[in-house]
PDB file of N, CA and C in Angstrom:
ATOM      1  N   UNK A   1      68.110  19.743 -74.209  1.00  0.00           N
ATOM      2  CA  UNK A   1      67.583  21.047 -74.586  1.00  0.00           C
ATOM      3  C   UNK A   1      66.320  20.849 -75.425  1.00  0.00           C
ATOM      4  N   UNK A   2      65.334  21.572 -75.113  1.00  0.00           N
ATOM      5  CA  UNK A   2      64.345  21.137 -76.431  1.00  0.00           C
ATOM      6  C   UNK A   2      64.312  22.058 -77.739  1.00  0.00           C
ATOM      7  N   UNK A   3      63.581  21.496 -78.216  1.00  0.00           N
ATOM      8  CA  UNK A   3      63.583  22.155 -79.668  1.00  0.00           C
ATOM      9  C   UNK A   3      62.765  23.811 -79.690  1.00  0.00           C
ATOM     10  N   UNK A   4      63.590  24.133 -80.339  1.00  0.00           N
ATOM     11  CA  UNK A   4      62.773  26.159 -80.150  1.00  0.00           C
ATOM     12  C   UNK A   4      61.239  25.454 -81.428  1.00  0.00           C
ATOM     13  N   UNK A   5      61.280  24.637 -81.917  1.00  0.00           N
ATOM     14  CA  UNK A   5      60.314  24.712 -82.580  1.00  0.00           C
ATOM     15  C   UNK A   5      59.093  24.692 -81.418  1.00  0.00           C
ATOM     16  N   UNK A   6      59.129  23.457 -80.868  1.00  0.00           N
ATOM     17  CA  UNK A   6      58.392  23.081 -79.639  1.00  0.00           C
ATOM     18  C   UNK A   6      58.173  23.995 -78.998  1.00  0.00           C
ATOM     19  N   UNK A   7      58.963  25.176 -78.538  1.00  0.00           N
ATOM     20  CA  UNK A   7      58.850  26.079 -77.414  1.00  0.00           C
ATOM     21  C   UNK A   7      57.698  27.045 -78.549  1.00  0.00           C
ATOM     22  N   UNK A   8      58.038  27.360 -79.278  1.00  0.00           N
ATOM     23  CA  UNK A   8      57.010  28.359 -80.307  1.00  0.00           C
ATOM     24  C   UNK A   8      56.138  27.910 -80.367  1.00  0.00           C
ATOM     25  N   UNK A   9      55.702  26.681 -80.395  1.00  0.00           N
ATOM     26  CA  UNK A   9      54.129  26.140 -80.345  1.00  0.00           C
ATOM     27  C   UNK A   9      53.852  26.239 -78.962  1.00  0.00           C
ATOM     28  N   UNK A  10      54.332  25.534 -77.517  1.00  0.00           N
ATOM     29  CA  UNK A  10      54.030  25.850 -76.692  1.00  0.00           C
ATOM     30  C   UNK A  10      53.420  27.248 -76.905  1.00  0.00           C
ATOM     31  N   UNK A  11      54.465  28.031 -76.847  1.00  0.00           N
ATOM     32  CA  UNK A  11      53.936  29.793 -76.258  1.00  0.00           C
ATOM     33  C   UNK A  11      52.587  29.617 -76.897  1.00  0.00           C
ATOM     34  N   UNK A  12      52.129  29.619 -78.272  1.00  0.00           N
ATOM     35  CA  UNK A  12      51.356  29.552 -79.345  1.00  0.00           C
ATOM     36  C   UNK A  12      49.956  29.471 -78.058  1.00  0.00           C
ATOM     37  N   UNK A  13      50.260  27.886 -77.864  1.00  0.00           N
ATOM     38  CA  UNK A  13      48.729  27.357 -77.556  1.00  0.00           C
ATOM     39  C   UNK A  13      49.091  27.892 -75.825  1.00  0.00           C
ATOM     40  N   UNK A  14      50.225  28.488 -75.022  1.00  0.00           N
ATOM     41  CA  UNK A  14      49.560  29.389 -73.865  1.00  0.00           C
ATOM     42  C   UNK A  14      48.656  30.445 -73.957  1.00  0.00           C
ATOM     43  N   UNK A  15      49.039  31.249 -75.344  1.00  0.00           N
ATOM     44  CA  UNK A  15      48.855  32.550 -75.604  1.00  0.00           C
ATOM     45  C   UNK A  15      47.301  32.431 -75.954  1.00  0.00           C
ATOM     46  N   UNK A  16      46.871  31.461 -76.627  1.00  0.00           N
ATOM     47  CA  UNK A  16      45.915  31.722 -77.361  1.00  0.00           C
ATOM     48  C   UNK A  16      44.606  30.319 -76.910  1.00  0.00           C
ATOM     49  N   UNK A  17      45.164  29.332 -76.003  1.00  0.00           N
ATOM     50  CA  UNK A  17      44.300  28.130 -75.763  1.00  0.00           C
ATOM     51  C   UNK A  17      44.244  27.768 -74.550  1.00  0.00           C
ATOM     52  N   UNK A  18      45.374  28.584 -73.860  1.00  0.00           N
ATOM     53  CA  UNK A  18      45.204  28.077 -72.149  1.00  0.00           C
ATOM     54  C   UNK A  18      45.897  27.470 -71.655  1.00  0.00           C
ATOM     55  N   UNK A  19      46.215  26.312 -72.472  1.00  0.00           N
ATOM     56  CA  UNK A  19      47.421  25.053 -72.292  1.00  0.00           C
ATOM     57  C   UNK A  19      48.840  25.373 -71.924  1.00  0.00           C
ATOM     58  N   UNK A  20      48.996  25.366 -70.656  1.00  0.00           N
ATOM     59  CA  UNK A  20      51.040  25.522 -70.299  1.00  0.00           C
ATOM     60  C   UNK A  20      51.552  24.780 -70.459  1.00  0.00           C
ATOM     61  N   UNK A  21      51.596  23.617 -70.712  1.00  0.00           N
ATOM     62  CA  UNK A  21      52.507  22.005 -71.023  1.00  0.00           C
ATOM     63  C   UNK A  21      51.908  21.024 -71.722  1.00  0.00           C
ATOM     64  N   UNK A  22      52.828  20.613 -72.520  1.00  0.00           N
ATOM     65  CA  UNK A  22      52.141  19.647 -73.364  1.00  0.00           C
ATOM     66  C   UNK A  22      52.620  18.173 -72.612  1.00  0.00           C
ATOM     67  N   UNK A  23      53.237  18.105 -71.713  1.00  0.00           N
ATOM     68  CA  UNK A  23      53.736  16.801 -70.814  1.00  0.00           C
ATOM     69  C   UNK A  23      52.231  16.314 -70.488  1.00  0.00           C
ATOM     70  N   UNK A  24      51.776  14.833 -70.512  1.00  0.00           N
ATOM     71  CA  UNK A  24      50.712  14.170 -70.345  1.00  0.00           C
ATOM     72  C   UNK A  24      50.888  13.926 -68.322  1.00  0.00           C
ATOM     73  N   UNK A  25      49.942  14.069 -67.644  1.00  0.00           N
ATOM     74  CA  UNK A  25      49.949  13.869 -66.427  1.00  0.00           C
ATOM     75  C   UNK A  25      49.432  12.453 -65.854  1.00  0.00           C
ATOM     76  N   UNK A  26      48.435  11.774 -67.086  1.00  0.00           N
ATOM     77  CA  UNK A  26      47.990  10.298 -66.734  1.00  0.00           C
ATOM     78  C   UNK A  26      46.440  10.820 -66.435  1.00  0.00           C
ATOM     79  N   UNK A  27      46.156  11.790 -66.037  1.00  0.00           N
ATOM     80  CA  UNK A  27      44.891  12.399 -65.325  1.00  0.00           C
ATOM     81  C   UNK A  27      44.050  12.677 -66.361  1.00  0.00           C
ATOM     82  N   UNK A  28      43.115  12.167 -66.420  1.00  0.00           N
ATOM     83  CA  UNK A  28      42.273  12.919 -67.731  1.00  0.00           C
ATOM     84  C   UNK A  28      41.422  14.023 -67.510  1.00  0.00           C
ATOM     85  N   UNK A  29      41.123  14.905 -66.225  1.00  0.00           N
ATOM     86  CA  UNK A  29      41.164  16.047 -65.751  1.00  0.00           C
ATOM     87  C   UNK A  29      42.218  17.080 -66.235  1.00  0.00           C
ATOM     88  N   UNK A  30      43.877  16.974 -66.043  1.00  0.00           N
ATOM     89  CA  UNK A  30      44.950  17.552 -66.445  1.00  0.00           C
ATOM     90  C   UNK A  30      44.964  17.864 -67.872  1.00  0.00           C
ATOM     91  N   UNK A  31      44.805  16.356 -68.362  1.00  0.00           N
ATOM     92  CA  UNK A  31      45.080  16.358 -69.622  1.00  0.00           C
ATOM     93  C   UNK A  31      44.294  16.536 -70.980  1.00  0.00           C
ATOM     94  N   UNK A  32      43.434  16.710 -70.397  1.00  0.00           N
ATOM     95  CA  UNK A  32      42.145  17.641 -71.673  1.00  0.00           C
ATOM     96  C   UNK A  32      41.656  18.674 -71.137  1.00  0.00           C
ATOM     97  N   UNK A  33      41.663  19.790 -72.483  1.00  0.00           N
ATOM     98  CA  UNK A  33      41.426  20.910 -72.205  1.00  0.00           C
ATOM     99  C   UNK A  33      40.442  21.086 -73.633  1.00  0.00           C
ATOM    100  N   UNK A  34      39.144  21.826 -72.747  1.00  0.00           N
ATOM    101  CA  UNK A  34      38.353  22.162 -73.265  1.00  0.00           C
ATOM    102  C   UNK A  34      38.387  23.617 -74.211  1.00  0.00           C
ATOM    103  N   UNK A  35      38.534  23.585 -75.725  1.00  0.00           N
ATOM    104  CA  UNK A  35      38.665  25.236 -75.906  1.00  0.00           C
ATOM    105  C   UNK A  35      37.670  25.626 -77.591  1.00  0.00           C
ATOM    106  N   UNK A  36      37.787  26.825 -77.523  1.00  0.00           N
ATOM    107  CA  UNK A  36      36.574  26.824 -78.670  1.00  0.00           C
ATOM    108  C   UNK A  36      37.409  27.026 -80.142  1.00  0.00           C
ATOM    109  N   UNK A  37      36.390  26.813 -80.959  1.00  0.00           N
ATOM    110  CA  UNK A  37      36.658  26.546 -82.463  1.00  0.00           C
ATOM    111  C   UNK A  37      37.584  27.930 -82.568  1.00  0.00           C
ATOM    112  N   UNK A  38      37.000  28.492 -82.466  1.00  0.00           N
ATOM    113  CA  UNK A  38      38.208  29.956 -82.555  1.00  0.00           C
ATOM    114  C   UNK A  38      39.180  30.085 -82.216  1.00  0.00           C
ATOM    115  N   UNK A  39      39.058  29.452 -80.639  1.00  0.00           N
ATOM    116  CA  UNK A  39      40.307  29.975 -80.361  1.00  0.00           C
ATOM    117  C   UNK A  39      41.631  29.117 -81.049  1.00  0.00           C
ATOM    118  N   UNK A  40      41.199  27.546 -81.645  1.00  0.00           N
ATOM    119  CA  UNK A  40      41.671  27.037 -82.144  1.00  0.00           C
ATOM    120  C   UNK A  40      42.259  27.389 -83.504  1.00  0.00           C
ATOM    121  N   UNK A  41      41.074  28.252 -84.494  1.00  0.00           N
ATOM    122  CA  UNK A  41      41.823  28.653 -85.857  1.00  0.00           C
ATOM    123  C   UNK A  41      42.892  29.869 -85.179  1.00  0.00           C
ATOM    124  N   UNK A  42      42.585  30.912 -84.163  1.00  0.00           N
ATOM    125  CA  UNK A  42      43.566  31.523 -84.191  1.00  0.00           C
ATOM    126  C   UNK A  42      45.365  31.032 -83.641  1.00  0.00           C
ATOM    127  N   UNK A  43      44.864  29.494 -82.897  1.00  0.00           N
ATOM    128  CA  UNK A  43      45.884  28.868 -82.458  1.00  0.00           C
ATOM    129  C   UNK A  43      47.059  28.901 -83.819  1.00  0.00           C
ATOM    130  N   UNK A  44      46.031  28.125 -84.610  1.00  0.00           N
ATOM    131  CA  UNK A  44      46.958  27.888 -86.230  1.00  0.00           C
ATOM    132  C   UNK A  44      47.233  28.613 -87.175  1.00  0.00           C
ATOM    133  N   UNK A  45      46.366  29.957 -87.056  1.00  0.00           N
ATOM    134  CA  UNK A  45      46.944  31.107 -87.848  1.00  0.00           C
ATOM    135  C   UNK A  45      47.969  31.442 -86.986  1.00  0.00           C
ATOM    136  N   UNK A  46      48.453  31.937 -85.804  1.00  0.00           N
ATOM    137  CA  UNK A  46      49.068  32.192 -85.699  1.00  0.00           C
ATOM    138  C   UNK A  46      50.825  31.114 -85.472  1.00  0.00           C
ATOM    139  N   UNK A  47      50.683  29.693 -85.804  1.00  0.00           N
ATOM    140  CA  UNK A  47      51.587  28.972 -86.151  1.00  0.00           C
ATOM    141  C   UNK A  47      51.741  29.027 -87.768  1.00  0.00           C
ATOM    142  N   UNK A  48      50.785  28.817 -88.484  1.00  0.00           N
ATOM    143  CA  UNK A  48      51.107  29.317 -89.814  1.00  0.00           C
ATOM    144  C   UNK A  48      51.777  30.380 -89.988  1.00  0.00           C
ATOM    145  N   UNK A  49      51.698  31.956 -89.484  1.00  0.00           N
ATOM    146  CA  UNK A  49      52.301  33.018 -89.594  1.00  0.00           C
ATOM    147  C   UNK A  49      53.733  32.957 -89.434  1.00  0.00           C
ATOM    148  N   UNK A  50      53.658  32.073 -88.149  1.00  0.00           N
ATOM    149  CA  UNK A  50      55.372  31.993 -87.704  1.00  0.00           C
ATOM    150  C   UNK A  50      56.022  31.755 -88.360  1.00  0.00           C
ATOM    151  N   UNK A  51      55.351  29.911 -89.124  1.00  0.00           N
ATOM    152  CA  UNK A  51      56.463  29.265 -90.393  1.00  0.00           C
ATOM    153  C   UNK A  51      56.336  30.453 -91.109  1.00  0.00           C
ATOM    154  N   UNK A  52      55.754  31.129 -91.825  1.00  0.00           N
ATOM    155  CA  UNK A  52      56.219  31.852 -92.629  1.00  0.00           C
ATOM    156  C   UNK A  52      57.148  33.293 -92.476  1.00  0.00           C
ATOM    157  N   UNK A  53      57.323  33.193 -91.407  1.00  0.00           N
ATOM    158  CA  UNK A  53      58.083  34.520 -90.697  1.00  0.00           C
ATOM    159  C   UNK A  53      59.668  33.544 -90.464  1.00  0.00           C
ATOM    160  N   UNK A  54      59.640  32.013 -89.736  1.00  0.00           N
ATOM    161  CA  UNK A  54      61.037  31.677 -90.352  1.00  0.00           C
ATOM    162  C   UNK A  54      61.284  31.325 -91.850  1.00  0.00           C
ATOM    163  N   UNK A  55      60.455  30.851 -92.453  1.00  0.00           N
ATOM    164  CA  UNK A  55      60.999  30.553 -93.642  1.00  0.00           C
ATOM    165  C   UNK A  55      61.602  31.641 -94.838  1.00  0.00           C
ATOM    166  N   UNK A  56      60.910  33.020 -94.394  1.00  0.00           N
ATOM    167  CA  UNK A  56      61.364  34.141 -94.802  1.00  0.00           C
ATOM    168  C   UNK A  56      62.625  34.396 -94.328  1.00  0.00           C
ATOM    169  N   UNK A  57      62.820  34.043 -93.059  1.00  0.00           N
ATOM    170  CA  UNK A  57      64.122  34.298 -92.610  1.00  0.00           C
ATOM    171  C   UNK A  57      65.332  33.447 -93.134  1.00  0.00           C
ATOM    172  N   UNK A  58      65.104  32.444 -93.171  1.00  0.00           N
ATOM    173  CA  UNK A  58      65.884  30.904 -94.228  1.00  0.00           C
ATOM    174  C   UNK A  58      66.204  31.389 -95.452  1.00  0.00           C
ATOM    175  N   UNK A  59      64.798  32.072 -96.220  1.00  0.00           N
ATOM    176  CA  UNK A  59      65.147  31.556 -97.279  1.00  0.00           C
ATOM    177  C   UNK A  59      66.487  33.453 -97.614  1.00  0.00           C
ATOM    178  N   UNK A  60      66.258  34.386 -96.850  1.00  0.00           N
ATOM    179  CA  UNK A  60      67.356  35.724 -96.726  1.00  0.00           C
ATOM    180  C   UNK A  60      68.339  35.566 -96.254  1.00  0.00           C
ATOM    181  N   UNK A  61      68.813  34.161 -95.550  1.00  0.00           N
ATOM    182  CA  UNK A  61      69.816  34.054 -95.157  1.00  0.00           C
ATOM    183  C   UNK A  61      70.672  33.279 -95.926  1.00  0.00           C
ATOM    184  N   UNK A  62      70.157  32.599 -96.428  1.00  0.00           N
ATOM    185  CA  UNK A  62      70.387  31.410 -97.582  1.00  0.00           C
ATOM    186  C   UNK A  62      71.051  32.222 -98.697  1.00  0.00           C
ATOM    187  N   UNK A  63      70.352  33.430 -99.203  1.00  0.00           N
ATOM    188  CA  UNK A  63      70.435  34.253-100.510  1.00  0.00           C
ATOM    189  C   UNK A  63      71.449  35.415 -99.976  1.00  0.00           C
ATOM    190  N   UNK A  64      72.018  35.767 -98.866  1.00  0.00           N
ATOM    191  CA  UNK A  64      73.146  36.352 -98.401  1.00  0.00           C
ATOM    192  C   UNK A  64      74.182  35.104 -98.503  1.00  0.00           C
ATOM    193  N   UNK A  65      74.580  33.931 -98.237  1.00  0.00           N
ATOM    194  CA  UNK A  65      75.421  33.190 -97.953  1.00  0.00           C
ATOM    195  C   UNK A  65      75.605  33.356 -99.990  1.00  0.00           C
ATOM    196  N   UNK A  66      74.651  32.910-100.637  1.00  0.00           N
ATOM    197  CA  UNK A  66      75.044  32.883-102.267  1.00  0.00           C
ATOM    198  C   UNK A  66      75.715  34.481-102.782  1.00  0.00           C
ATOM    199  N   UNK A  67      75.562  35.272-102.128  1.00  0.00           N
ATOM    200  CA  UNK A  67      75.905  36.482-102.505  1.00  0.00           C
ATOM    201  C   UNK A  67      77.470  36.828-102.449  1.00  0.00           C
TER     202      UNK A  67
END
């Protein structure tokens, strides 16, 4: 099974960089992808956002279990 972390970055860099798989093909055609500075910070704002959308969730679930 893979990791949902992995799958959230996947979607991340479909949504926002183009890239559908991070599996290497050997091809260096396949396997580099050309993309711009932007689209790159919005790649990582929007992975930054996430951690902080689970860690919000961690840290409310955490503080229900102490309750």
């Amino acid at each position: 099974m893979r990791d949902e972390r992995l799958e959230l970055l996947l979607a991340i860099s479909r949504r926002t960089l183009g890239i559908k798989h991070f599996e290497l093909t050997g091809k260096q055609t396949a396997d580099c992808h050309l993309v711009s500075v932007e689209d790159v910070g919005r790649a990582l704002e929007s992975a930054y956002d996430a951690g902080l959308i689970v860690g919000r969730r961690v840290g409310r679930a955490e503080c229900m279990e102490e309750s």
